[in-house]
PDB file of N, CA and C in Angstrom:
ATOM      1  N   UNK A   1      -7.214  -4.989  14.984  1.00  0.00           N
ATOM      2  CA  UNK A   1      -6.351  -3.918  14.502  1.00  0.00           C
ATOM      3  C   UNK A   1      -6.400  -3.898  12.975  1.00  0.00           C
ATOM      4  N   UNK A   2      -6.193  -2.816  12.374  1.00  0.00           N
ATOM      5  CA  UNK A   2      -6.527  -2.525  10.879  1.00  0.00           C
ATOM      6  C   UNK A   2      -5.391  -1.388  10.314  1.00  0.00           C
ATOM      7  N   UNK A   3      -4.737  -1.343   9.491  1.00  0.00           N
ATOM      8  CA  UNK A   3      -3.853  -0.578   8.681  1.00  0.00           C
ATOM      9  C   UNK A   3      -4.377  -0.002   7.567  1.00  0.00           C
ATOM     10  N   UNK A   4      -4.335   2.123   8.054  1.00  0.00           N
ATOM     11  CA  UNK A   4      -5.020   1.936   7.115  1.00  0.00           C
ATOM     12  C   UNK A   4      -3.671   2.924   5.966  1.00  0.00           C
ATOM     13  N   UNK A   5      -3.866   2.406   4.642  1.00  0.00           N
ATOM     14  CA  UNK A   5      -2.648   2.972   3.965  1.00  0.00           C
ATOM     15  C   UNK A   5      -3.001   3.534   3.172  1.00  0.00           C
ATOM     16  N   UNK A   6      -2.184   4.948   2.715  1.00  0.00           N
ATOM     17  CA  UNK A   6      -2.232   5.697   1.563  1.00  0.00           C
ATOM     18  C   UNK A   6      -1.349   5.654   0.566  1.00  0.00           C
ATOM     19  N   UNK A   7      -1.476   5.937  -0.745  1.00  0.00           N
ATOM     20  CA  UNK A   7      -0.754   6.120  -1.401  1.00  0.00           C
ATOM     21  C   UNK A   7       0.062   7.522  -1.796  1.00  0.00           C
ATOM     22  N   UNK A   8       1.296   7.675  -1.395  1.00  0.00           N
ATOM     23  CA  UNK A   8       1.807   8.702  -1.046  1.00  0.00           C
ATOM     24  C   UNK A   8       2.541   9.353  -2.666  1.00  0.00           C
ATOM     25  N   UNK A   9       3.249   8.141  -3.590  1.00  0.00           N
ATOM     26  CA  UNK A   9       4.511   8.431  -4.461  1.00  0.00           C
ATOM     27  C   UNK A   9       3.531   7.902  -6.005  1.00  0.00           C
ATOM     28  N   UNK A  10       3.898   7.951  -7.115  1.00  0.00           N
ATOM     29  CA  UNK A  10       3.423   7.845  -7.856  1.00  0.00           C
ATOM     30  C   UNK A  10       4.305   6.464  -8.023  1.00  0.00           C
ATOM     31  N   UNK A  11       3.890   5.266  -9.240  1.00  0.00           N
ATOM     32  CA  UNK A  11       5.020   4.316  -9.535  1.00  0.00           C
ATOM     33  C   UNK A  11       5.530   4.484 -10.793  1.00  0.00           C
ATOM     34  N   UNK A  12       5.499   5.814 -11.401  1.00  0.00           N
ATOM     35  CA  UNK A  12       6.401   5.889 -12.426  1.00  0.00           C
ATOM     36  C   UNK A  12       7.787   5.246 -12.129  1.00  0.00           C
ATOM     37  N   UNK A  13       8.667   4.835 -13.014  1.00  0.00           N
ATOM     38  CA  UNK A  13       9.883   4.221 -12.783  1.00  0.00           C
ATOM     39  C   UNK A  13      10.139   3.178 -11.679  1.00  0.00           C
ATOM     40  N   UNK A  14       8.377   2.878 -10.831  1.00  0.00           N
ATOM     41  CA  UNK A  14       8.842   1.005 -10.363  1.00  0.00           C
ATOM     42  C   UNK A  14       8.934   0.158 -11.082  1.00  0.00           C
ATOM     43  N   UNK A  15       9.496  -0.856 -10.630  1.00  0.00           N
ATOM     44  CA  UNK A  15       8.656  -1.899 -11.135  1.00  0.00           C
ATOM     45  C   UNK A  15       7.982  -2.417 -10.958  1.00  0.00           C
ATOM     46  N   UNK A  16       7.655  -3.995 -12.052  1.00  0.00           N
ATOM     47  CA  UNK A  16       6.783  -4.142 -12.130  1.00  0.00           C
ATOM     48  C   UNK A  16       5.508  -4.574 -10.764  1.00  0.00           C
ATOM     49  N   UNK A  17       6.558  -5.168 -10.766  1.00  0.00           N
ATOM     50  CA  UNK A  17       5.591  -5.860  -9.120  1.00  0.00           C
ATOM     51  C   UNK A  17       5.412  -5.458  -7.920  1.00  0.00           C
ATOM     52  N   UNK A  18       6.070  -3.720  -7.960  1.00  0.00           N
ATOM     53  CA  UNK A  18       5.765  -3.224  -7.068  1.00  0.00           C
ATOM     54  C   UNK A  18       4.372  -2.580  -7.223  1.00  0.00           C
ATOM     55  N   UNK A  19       4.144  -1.969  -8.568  1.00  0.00           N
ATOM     56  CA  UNK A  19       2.903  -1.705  -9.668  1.00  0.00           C
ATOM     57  C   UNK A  19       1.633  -2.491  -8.996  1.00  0.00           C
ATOM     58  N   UNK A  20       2.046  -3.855  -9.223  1.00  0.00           N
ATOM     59  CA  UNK A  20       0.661  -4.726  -9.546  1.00  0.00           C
ATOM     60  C   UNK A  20       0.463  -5.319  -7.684  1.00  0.00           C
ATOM     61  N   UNK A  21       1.329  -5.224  -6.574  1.00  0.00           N
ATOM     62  CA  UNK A  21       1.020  -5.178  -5.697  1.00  0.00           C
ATOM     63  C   UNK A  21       0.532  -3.885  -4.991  1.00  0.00           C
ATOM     64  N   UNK A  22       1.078  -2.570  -5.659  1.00  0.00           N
ATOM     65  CA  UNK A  22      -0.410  -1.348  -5.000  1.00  0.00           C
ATOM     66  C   UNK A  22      -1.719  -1.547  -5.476  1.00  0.00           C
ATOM     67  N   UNK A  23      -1.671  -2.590  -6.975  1.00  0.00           N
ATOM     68  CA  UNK A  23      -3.164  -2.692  -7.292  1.00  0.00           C
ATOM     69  C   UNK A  23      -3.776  -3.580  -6.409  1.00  0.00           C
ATOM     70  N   UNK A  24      -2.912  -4.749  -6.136  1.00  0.00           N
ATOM     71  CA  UNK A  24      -3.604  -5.332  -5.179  1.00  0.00           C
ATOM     72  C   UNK A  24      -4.042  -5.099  -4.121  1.00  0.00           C
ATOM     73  N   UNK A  25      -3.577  -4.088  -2.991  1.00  0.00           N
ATOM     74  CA  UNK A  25      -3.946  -3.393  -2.146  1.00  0.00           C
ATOM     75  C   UNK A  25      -5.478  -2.654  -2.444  1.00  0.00           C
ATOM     76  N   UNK A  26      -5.200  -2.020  -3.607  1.00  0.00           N
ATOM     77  CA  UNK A  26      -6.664  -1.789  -4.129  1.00  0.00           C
ATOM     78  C   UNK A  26      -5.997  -0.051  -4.145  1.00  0.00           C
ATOM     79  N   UNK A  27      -4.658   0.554  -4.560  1.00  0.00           N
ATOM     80  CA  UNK A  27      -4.316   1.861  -4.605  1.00  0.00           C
ATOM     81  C   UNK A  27      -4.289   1.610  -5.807  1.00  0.00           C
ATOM     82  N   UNK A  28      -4.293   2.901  -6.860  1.00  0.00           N
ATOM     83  CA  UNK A  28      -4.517   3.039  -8.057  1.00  0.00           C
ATOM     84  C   UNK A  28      -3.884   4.461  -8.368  1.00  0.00           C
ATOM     85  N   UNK A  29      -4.107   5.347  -7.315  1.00  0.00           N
ATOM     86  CA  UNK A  29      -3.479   6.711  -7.690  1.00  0.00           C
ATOM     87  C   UNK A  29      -2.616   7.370  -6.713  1.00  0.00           C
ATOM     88  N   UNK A  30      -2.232   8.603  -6.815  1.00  0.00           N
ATOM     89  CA  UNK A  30      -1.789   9.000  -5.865  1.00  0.00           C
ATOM     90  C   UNK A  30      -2.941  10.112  -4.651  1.00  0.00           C
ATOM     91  N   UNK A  31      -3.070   9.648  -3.446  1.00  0.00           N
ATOM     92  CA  UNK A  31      -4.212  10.414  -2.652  1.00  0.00           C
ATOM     93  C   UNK A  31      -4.983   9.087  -2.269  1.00  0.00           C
ATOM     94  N   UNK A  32      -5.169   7.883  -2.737  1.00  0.00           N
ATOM     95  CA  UNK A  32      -5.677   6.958  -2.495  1.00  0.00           C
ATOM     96  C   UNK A  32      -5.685   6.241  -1.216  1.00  0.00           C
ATOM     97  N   UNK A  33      -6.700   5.966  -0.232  1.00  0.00           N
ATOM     98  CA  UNK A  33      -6.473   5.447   1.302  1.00  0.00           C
ATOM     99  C   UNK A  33      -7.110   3.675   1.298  1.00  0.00           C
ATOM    100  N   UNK A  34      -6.726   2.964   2.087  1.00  0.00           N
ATOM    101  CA  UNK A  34      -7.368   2.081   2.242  1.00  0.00           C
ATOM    102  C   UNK A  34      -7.227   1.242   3.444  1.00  0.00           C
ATOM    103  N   UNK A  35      -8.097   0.511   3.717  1.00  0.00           N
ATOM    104  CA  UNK A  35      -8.027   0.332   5.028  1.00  0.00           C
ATOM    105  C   UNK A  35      -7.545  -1.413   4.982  1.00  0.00           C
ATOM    106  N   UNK A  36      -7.168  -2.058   5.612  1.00  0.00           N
ATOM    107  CA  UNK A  36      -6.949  -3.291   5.559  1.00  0.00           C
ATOM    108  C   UNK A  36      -6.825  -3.775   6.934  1.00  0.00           C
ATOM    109  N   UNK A  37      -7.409  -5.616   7.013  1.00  0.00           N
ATOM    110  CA  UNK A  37      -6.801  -5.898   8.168  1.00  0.00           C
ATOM    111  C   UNK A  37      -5.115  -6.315   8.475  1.00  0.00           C
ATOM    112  N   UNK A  38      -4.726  -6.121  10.010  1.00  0.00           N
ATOM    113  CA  UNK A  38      -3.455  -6.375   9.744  1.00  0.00           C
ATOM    114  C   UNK A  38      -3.145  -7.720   9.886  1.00  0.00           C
ATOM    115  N   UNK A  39      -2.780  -8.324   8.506  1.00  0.00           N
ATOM    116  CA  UNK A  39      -2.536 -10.005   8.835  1.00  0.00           C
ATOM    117  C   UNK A  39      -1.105  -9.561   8.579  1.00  0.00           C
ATOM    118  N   UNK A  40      -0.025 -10.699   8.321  1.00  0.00           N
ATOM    119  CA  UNK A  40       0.958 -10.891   7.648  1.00  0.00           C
ATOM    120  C   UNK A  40       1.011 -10.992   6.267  1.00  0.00           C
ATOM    121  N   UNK A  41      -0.180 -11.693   5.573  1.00  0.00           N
ATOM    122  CA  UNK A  41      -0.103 -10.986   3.981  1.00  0.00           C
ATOM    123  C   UNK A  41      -0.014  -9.616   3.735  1.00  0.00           C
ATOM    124  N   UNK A  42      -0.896  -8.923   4.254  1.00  0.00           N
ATOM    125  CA  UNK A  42      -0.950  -7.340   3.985  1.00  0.00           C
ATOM    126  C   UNK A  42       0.612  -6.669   4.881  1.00  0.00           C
ATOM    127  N   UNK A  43       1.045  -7.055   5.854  1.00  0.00           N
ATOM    128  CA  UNK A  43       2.130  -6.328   6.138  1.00  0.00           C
ATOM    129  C   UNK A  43       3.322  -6.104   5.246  1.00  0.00           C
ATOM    130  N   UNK A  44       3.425  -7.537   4.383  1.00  0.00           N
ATOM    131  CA  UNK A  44       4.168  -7.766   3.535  1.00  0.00           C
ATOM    132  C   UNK A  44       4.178  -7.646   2.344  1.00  0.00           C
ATOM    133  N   UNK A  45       3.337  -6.667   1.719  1.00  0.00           N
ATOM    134  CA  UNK A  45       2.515  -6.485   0.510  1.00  0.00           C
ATOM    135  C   UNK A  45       3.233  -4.723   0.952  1.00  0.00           C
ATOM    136  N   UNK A  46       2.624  -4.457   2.077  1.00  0.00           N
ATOM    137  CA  UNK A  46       2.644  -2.935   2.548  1.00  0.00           C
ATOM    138  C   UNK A  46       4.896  -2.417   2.634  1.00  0.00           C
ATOM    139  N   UNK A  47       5.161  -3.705   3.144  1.00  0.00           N
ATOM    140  CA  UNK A  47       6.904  -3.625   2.909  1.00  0.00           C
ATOM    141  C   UNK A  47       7.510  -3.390   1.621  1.00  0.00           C
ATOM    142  N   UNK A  48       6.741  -4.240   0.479  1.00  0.00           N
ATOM    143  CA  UNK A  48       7.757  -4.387  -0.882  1.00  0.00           C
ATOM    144  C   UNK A  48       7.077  -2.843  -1.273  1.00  0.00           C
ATOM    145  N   UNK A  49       6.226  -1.917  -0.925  1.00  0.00           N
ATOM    146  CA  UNK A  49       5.692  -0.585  -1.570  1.00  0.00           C
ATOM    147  C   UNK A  49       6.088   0.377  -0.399  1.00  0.00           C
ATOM    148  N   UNK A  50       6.997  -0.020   0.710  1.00  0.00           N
ATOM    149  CA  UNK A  50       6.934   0.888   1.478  1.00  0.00           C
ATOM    150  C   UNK A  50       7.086   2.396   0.949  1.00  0.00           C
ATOM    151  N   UNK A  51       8.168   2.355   0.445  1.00  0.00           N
ATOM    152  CA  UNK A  51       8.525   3.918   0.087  1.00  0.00           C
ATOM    153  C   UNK A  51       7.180   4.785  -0.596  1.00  0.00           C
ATOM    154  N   UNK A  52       6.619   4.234  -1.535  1.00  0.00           N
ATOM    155  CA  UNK A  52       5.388   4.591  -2.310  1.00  0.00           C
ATOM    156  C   UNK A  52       4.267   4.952  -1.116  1.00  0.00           C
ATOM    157  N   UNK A  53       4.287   4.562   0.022  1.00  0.00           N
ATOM    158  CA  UNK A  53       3.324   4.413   1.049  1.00  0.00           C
ATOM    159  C   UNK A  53       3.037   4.896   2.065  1.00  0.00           C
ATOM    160  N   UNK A  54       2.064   5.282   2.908  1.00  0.00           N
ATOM    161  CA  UNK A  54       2.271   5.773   4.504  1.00  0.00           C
ATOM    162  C   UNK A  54       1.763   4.806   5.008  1.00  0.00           C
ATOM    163  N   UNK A  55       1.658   4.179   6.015  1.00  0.00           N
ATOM    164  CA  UNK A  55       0.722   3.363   6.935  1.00  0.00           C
ATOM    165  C   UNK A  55       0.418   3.672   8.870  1.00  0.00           C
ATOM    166  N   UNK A  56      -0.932   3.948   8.942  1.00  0.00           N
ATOM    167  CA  UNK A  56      -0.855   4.292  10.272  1.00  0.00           C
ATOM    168  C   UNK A  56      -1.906   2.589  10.538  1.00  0.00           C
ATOM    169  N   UNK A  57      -1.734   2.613  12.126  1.00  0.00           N
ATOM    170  CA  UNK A  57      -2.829   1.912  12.523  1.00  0.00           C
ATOM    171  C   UNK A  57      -3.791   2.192  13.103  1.00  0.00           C
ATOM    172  N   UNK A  58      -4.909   1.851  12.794  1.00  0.00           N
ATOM    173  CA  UNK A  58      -6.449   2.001  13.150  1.00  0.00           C
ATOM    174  C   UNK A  58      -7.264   0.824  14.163  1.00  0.00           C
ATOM    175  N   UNK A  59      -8.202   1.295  14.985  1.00  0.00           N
ATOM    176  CA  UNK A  59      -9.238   1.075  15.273  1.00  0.00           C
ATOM    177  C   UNK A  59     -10.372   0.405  14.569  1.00  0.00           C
TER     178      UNK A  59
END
């Protein structure tokens, strides 16, 4: 199973570490998709940005 997530919100006015965990995901803008596997690191990476985020699951 794989999650794949977009970046939905811009992070003007997050903070910081909500910032540097969409980079880690590997989002950078807004329109941005990415696919990930679903471990528990990434679920929990995908929680602290929820709002900023969509996530469906994939195949």
């Amino acid at each position: 199973m794989r999650l794949k997530v977009e970046q939905k919100r811009s992070t003007i006015g997050c903070k910081a570490n909500q910032r540097e965990t969409l980079r880690t995901l590997g989002l950078k803008r807004i329109g941005d998709v990415v696919v990930k596997e679903d471990r528990p690191e990434i679920r929990g990476m995908v929680q602290t940005v929820r709002h900023l985020v969509t996530v469906e699951e994939v195949d």
